[in-house]
N, C-alpha and C. Protein backbone atom coordinates (compact mmCIF):
# COMPACT_ATOMS: atom_id res chain seq x y z
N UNK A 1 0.83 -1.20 0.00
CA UNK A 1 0.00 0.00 0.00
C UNK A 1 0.86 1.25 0.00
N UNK A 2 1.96 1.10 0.80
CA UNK A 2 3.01 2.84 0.76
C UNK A 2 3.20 2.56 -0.67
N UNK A 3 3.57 1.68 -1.30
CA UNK A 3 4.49 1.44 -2.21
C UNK A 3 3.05 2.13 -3.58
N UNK A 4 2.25 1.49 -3.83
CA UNK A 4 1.29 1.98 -5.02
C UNK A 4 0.95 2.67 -4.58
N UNK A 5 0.13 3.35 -3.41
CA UNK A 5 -0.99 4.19 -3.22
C UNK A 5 -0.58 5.76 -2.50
N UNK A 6 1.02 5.04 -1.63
CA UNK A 6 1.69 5.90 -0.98
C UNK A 6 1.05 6.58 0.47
N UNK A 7 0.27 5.35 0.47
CA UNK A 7 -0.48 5.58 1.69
C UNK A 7 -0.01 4.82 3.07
N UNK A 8 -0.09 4.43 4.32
CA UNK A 8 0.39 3.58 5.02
C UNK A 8 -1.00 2.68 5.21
N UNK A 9 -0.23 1.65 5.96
CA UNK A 9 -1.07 0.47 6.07
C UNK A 9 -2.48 0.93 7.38
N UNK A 10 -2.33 2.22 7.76
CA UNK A 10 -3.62 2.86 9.10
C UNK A 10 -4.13 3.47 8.49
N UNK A 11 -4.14 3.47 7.08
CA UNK A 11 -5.40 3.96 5.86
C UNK A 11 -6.44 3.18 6.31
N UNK A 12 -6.04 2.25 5.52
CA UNK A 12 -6.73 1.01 5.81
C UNK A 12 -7.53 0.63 7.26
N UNK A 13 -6.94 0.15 7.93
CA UNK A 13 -6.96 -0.36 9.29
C UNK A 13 -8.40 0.60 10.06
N UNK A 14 -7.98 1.94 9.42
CA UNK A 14 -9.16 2.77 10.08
C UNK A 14 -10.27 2.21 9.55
N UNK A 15 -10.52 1.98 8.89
CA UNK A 15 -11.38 2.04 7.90
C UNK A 15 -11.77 2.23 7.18
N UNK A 16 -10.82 3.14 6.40
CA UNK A 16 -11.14 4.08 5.16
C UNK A 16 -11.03 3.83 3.75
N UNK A 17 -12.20 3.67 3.18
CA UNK A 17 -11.72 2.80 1.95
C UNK A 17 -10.83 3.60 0.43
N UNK A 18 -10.30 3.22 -0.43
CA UNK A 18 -9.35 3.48 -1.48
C UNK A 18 -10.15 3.66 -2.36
N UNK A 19 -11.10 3.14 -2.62
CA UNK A 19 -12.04 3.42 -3.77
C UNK A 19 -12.43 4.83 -3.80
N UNK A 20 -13.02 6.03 -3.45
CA UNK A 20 -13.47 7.20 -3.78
C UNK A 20 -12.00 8.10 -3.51
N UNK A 21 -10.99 7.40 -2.75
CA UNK A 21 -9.92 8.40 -2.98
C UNK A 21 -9.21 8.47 -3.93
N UNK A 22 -8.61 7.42 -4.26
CA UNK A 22 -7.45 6.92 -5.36
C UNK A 22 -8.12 6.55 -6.89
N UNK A 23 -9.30 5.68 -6.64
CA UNK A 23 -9.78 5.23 -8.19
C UNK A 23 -10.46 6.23 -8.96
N UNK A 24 -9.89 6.28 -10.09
CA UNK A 24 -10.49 7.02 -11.18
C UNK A 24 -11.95 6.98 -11.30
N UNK A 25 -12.39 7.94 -11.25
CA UNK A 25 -13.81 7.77 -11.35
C UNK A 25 -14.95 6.69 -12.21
N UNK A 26 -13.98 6.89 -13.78
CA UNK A 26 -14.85 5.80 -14.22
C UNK A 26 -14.32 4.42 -14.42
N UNK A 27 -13.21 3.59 -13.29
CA UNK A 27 -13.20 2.60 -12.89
C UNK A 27 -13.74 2.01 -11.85
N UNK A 28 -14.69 2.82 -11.02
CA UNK A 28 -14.90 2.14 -9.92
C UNK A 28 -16.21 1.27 -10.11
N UNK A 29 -16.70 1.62 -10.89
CA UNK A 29 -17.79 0.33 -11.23
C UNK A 29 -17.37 -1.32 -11.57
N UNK A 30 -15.52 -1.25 -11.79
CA UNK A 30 -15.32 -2.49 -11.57
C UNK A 30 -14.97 -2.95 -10.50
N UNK A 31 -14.34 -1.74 -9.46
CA UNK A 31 -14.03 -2.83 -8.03
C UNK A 31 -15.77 -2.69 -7.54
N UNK A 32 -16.68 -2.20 -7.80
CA UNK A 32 -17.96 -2.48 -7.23
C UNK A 32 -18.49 -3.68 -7.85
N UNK A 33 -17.97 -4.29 -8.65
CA UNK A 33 -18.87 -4.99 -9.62
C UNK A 33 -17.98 -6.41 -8.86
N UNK A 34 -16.09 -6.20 -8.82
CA UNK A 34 -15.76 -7.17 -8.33
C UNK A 34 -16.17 -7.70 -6.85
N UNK A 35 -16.60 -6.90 -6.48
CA UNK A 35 -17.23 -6.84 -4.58
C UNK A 35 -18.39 -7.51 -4.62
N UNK A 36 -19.10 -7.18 -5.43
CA UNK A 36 -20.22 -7.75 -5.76
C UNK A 36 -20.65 -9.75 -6.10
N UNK A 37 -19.28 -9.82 -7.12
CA UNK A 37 -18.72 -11.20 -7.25
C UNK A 37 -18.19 -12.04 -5.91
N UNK A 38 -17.68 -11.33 -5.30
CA UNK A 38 -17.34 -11.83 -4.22
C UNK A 38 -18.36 -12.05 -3.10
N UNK A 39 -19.17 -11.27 -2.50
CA UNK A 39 -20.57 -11.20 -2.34
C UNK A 39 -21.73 -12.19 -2.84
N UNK A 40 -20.90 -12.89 -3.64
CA UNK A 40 -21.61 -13.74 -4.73
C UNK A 40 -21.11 -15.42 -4.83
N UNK A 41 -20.28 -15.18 -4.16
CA UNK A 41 -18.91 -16.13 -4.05
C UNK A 41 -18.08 -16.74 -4.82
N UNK A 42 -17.50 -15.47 -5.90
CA UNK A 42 -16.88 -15.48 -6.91
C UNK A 42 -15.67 -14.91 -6.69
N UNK A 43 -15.10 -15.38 -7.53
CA UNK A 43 -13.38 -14.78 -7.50
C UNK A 43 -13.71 -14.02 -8.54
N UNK A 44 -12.32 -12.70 -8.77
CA UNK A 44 -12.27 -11.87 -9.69
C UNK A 44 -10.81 -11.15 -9.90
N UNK A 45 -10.83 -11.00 -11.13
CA UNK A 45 -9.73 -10.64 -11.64
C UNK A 45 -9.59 -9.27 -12.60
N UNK A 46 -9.62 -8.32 -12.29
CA UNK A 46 -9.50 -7.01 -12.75
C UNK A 46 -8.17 -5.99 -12.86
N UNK A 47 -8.31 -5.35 -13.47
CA UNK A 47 -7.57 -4.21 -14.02
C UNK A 47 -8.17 -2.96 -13.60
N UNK A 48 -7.74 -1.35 -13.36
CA UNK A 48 -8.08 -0.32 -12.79
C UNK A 48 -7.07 0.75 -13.05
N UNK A 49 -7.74 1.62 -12.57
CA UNK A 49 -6.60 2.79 -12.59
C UNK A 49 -6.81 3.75 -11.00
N UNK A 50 -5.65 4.20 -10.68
CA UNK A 50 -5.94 4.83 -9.24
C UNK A 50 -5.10 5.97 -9.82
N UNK A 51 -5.00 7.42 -8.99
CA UNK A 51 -4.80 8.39 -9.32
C UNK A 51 -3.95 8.73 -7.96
N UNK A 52 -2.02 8.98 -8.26
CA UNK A 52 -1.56 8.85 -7.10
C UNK A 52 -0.95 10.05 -6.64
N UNK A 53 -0.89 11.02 -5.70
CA UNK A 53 0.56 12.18 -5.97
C UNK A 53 0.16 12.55 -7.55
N UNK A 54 -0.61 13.00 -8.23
CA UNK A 54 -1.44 12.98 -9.82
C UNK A 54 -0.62 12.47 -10.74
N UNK A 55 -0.17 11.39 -10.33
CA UNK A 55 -0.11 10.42 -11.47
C UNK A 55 -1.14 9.22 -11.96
N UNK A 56 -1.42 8.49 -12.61
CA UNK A 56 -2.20 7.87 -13.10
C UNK A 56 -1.46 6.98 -13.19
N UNK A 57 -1.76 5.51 -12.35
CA UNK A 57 -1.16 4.21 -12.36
C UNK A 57 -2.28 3.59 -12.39
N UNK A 58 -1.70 1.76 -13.28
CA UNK A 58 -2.59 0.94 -13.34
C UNK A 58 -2.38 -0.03 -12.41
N UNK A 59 -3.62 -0.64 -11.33
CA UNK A 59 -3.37 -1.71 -10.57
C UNK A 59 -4.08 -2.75 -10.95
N UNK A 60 -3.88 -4.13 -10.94
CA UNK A 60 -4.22 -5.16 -11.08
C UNK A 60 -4.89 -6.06 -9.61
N UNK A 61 -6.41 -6.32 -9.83
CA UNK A 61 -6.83 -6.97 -8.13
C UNK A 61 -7.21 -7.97 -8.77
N UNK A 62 -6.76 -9.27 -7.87
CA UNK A 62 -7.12 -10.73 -7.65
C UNK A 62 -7.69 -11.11 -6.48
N UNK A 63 -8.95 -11.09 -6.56
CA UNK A 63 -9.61 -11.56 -4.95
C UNK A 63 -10.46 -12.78 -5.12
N UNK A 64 -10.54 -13.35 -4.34
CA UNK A 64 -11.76 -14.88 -3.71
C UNK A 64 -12.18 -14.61 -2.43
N UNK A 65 -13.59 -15.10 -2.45
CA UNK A 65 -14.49 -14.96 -1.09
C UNK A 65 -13.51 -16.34 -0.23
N UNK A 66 -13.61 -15.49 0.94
CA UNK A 66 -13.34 -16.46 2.03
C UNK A 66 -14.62 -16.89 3.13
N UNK A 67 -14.84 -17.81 3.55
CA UNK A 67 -16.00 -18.59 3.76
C UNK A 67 -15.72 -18.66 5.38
N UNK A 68 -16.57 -18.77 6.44
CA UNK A 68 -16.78 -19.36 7.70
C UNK A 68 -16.96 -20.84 7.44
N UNK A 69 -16.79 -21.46 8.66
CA UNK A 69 -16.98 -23.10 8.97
C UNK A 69 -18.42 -23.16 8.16
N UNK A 70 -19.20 -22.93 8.19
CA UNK A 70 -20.45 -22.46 7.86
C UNK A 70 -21.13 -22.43 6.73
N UNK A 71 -20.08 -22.05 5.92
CA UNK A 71 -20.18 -21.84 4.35
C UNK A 71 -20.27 -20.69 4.11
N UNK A 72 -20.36 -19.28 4.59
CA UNK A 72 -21.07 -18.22 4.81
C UNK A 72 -19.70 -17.44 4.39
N UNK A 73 -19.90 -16.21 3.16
CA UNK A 73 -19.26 -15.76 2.65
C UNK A 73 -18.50 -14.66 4.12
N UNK A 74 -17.44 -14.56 4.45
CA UNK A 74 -16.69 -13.37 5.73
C UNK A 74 -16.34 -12.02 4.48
N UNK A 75 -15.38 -12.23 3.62
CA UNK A 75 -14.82 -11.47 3.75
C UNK A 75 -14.07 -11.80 2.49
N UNK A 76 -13.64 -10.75 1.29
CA UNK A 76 -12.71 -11.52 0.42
C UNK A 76 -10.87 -11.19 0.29
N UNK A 77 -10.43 -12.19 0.02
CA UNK A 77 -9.02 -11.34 0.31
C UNK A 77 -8.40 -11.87 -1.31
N UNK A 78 -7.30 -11.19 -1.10
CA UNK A 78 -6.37 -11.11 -2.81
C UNK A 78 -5.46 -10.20 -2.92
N UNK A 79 -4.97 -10.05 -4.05
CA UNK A 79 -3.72 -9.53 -3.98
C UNK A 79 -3.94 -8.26 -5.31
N UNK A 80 -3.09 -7.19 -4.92
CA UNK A 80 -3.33 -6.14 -5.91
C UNK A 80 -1.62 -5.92 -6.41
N UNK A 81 -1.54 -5.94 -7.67
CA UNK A 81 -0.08 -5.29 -8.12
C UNK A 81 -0.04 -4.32 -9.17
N UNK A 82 0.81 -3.98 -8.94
CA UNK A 82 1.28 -2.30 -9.75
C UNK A 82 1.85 -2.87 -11.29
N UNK A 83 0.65 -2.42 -12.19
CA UNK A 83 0.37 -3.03 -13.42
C UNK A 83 1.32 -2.07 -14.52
N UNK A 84 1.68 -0.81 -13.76
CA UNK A 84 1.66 0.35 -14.65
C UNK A 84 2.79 0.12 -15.30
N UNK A 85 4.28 -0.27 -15.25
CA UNK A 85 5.10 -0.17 -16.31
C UNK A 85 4.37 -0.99 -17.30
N UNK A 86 3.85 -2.58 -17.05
CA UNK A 86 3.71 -3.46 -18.26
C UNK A 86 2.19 -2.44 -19.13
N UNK A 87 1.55 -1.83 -18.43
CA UNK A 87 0.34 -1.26 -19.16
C UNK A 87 1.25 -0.22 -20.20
N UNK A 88 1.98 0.36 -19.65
CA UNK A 88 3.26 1.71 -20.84
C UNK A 88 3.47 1.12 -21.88
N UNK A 89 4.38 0.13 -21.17
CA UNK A 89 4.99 -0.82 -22.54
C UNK A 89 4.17 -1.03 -23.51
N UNK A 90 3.33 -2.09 -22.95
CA UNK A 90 2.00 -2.42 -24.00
C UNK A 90 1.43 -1.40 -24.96
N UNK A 91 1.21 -0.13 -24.38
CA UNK A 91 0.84 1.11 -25.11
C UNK A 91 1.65 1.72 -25.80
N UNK A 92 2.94 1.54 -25.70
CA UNK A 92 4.26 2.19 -26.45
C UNK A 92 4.28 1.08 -27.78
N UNK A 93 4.07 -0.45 -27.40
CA UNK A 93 4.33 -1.60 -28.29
C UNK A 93 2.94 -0.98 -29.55
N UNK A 94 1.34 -0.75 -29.04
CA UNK A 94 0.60 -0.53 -29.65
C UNK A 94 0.79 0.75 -30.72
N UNK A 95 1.24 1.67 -30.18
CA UNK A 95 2.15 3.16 -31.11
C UNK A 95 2.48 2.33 -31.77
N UNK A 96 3.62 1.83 -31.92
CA UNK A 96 4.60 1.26 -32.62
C UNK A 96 4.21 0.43 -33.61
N UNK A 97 3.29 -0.06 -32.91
CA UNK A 97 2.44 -1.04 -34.51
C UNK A 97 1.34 -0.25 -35.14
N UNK A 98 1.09 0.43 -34.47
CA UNK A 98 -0.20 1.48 -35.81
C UNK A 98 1.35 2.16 -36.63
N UNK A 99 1.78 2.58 -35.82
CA UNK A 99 3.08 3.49 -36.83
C UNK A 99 3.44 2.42 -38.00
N UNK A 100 3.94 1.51 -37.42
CA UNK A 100 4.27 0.14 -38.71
C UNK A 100 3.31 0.05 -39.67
N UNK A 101 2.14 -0.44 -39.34
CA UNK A 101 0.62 -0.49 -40.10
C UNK A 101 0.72 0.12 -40.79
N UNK A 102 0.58 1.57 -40.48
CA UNK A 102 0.44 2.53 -41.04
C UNK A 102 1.38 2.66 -42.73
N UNK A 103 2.74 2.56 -42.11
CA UNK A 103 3.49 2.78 -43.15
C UNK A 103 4.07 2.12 -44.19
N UNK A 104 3.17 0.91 -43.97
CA UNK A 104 2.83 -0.82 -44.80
C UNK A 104 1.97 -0.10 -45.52
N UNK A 105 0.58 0.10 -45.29
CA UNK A 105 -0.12 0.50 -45.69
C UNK A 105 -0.12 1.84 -46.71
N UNK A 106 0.76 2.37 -46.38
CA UNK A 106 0.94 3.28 -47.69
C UNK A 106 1.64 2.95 -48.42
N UNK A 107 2.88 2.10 -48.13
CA UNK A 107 3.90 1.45 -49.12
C UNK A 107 3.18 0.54 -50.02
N UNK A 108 2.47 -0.12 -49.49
CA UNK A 108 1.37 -1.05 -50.00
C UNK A 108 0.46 -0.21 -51.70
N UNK A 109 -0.32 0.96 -50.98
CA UNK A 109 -0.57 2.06 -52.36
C UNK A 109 0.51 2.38 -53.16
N UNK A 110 1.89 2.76 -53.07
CA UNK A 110 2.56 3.82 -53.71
C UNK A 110 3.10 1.89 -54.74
N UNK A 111 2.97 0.89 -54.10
CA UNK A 111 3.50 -0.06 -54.44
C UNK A 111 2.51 -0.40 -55.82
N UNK A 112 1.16 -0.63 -55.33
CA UNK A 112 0.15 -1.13 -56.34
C UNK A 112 0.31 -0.06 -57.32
N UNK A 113 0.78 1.11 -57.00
CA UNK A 113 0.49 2.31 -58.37
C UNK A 113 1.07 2.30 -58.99
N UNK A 114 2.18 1.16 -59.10
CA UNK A 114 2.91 1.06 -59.88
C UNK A 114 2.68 -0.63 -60.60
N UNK A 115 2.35 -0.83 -60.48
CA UNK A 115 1.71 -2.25 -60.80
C UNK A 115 0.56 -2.25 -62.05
N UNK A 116 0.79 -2.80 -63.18
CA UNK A 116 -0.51 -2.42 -63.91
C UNK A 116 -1.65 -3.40 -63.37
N UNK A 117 -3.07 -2.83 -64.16
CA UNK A 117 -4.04 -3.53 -63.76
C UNK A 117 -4.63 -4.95 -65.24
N UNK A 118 -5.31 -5.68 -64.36
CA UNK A 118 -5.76 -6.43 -65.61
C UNK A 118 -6.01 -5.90 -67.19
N UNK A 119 -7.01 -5.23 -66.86
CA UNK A 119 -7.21 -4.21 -68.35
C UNK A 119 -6.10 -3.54 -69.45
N UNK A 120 -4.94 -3.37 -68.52
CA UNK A 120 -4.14 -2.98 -69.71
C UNK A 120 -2.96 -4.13 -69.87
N UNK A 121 -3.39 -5.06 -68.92
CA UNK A 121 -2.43 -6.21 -69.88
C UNK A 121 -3.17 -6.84 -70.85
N UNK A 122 -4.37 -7.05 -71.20
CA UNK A 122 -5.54 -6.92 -72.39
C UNK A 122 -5.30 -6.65 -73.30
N UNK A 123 -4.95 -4.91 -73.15
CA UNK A 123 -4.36 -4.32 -74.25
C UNK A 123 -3.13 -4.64 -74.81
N UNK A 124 -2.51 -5.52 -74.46
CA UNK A 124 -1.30 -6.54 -75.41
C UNK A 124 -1.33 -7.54 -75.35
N UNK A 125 -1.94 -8.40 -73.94
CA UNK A 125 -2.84 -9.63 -74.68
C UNK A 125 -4.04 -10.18 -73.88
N UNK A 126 -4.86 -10.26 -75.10
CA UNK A 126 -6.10 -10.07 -75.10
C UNK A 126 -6.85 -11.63 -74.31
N UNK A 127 -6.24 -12.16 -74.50
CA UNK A 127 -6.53 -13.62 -74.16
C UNK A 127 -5.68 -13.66 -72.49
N UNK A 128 -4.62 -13.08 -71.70
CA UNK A 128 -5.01 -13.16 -70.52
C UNK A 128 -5.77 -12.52 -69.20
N UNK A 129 -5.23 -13.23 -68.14
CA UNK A 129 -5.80 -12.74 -67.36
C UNK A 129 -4.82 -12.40 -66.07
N UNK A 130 -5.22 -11.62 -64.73
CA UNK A 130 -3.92 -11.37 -63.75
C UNK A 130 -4.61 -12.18 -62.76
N UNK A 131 -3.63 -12.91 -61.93
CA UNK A 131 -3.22 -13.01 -60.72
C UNK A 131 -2.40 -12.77 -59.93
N UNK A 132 -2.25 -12.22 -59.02
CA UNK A 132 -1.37 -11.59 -58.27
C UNK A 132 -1.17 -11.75 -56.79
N UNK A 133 -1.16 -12.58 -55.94
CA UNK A 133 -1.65 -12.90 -54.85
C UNK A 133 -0.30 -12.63 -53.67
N UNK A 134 0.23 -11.53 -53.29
CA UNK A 134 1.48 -11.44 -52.72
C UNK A 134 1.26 -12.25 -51.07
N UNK A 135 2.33 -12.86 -50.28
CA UNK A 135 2.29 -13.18 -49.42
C UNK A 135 1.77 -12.37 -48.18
N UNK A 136 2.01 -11.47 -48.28
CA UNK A 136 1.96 -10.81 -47.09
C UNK A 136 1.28 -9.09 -47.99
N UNK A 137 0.92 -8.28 -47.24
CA UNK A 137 1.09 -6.94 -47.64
C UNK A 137 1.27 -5.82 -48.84
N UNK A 138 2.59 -6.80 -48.53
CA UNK A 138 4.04 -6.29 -49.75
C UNK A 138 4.74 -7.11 -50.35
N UNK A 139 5.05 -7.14 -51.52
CA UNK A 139 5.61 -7.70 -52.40
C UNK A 139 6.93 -7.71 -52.97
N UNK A 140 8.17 -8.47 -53.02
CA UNK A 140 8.91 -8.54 -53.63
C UNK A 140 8.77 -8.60 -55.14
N UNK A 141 7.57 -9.53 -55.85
CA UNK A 141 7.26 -9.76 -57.25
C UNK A 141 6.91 -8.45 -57.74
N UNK A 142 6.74 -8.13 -59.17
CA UNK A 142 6.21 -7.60 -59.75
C UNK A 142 6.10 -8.01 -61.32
N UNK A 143 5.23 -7.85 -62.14
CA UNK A 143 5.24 -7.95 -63.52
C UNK A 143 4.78 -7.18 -64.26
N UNK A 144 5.99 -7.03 -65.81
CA UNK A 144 4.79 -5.94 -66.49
C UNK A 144 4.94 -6.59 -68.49
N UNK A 145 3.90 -5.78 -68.60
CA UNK A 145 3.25 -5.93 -69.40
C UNK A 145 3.09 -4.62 -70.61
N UNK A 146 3.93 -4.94 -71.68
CA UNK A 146 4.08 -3.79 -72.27
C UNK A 146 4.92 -4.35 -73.83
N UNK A 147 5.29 -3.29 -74.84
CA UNK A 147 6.15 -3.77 -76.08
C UNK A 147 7.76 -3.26 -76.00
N UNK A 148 8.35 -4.00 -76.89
CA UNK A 148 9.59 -3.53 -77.39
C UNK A 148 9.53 -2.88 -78.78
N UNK A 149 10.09 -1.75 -78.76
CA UNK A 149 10.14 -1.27 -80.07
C UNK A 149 11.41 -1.38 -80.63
N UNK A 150 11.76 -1.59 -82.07
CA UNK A 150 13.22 -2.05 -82.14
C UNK A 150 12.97 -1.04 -83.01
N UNK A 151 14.94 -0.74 -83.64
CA UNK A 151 15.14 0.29 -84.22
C UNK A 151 14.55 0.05 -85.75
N UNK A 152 14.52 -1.49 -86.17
CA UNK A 152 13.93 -1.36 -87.30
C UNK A 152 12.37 -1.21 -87.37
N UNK A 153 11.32 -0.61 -86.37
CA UNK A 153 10.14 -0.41 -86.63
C UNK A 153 9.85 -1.42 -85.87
N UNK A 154 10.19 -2.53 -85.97
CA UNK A 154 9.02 -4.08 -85.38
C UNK A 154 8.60 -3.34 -83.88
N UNK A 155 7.35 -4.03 -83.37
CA UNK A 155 6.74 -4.25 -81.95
C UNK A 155 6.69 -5.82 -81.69
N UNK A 156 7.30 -5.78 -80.45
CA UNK A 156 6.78 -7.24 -80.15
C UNK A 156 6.52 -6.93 -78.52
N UNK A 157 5.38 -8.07 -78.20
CA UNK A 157 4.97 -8.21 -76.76
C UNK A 157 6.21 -8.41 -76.40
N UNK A 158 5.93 -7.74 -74.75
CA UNK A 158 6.72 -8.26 -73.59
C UNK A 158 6.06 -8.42 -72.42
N UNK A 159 6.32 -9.32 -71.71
CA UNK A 159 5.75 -10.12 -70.67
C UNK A 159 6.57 -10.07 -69.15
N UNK A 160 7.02 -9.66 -68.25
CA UNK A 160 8.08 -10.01 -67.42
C UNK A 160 7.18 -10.13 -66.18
N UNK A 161 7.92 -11.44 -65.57
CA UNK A 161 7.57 -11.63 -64.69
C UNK A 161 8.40 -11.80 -63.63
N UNK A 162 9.01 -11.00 -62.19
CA UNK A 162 9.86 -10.85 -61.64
C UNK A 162 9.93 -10.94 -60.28
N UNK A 163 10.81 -11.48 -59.50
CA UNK A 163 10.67 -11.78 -57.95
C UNK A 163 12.24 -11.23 -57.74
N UNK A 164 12.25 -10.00 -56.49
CA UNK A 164 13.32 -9.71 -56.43
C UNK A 164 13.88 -10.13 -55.00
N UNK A 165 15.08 -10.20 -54.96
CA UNK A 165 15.63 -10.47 -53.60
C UNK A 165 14.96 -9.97 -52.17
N UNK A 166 14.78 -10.86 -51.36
CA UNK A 166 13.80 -9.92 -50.10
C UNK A 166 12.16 -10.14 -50.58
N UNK A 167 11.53 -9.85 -49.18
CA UNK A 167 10.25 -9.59 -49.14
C UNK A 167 9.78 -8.55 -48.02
N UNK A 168 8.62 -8.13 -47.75
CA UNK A 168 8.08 -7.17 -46.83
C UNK A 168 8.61 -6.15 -48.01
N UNK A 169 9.39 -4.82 -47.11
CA UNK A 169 9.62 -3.63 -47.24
C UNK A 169 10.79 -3.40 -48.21
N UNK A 170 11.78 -4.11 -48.05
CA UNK A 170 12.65 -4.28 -48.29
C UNK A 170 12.66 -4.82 -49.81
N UNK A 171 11.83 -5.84 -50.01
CA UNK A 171 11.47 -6.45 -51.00
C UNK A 171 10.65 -5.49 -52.07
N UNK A 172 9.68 -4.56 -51.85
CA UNK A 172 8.86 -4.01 -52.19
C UNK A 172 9.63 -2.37 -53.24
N UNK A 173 10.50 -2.21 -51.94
CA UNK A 173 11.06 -1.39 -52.32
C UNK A 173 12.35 -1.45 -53.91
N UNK A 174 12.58 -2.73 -53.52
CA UNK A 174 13.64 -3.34 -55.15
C UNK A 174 12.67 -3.33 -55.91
N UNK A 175 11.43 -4.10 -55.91
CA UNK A 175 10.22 -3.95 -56.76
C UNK A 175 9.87 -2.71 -57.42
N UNK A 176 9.77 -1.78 -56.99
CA UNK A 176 9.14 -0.78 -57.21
C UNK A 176 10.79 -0.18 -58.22
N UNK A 177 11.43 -0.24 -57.78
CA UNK A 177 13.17 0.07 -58.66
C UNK A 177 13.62 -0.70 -59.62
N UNK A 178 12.73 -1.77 -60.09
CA UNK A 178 13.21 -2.47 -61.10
C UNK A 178 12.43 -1.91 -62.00
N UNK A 179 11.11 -2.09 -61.30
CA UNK A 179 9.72 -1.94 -62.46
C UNK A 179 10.24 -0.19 -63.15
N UNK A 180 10.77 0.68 -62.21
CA UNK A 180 11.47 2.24 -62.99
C UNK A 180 12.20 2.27 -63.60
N UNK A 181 13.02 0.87 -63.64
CA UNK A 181 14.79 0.46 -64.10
C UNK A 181 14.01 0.23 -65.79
N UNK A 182 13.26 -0.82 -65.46
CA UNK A 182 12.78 -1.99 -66.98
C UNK A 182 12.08 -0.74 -67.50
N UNK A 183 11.35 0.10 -67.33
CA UNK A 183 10.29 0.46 -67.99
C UNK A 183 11.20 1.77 -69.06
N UNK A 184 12.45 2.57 -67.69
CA UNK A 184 13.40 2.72 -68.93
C UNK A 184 13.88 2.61 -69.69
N UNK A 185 14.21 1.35 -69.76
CA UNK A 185 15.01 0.04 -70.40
C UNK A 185 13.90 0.32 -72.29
N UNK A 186 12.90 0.28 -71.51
CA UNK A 186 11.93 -0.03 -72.73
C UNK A 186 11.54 0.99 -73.43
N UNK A 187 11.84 2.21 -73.36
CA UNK A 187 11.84 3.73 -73.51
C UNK A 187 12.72 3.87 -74.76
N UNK A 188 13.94 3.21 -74.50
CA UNK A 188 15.02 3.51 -75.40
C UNK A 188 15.02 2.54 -76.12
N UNK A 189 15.09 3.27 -77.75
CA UNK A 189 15.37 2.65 -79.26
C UNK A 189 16.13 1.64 -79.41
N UNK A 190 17.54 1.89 -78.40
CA UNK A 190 18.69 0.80 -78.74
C UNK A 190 18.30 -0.62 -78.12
N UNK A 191 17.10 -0.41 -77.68
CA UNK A 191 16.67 -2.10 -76.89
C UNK A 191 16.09 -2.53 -78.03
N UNK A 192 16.38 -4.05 -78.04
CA UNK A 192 15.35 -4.64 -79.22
C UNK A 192 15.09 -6.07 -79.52
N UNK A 193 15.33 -6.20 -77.76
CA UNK A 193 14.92 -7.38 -77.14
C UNK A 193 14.66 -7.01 -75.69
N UNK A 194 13.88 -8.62 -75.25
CA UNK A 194 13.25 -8.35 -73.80
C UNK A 194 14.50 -8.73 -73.13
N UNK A 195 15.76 -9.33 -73.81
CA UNK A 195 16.71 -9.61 -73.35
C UNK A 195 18.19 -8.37 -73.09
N UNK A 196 17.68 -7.38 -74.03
CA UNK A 196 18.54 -6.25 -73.71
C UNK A 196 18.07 -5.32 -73.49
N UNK A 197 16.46 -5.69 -72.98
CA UNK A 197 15.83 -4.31 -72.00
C UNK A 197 16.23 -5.33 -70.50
N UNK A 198 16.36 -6.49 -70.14
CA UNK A 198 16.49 -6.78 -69.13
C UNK A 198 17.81 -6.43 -68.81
């Protein structure tokens, strides 16, 4: 009790209960609700917040009814511990993964916008179709779909289909640098193969 609440143990003893001093207002409907369980002759296991010196710590209560010879509920006892670093962490870990999410998730767009869609691989051949099913998110693969123009006039399809070293972010990111690399490649006259645009 000094230690979480910073109170001494003749808080207590008087009689004075912790609930309207220390608990956050809109937690106390769970130590009422756990009192209640116990009252009931239930054990309970809760989470809370108490308000200390104005800081805001989380405590953790574990209580079970204790019984007379009798059967007759006395009194419940249990144990309360100071939840608050692992509750930080947890909330610092949760930042940290919306931030990640997050920036999957746009890599993910800037990734597909570079990716053609079914419809214009159509437009060079007409007879397929796309699948594209990346493992995760993000993609190391990419393919495209486009012509070679050679210096003597000819067009011919080109087809590439490509998996680059890595996956996730890392992977995505070579992806996205090849598909800018090849598509140069295919820009210029002096190519006039899929073998010397590659």
């Amino acid at each position: 009790s000094i230690d979480m609440l910073g109170v001494d143990p003749e808080f207590f003893y008087s009689g004075r209960a912790y609930l309207n001093k220390f608990v956050l207002a809109e937690d106390r409907h769970i130590i009422r609700r756990g009192r209640l369980d116990i009252m009931s002759g239930n054990s309970y296991d809760v989470e809370y917040r108490v308000n200390v010196n104005d800081e805001i710590r989380w405590l953790r209560e574990r209580a079970f009814p204790v019984t007379s010879e009798d059967g007759d509920i006395i009194k419940g006892s249990g144990v309360v511990s100071d939840i608050t670093k692992s509750k930080r962490d947890q909330e610092l870990l949760d930042e940290q993964n919306r931030d990640i999410a997050e920036s999957i998730t746009y890599a993910k767009h800037i990734q597909n916008s570079t990716l053609q869609d079914e419809e214009d691989i159509n437009r060079i051949f007409k007879e397929a179709f796309l699948f594209f099913l990346p493992k995760g998110e993000l993609s190391g693969d990419f393919y495209i779909a486009d012509h070679v123009n050679t210096n003597s006039g000819k067009k011919y399809p080109l087809f590439i289909v490509a998996d680059c070293t890595g996956h996730g972010v890392p992977g995505a990111i070579l992806s996205i640098l090849c598909i800018s690399l090849v598509r140069q490649t295919l820009s210029n006259r002096n190519i006039n193969s899929p073998s010397e645009a590659l």
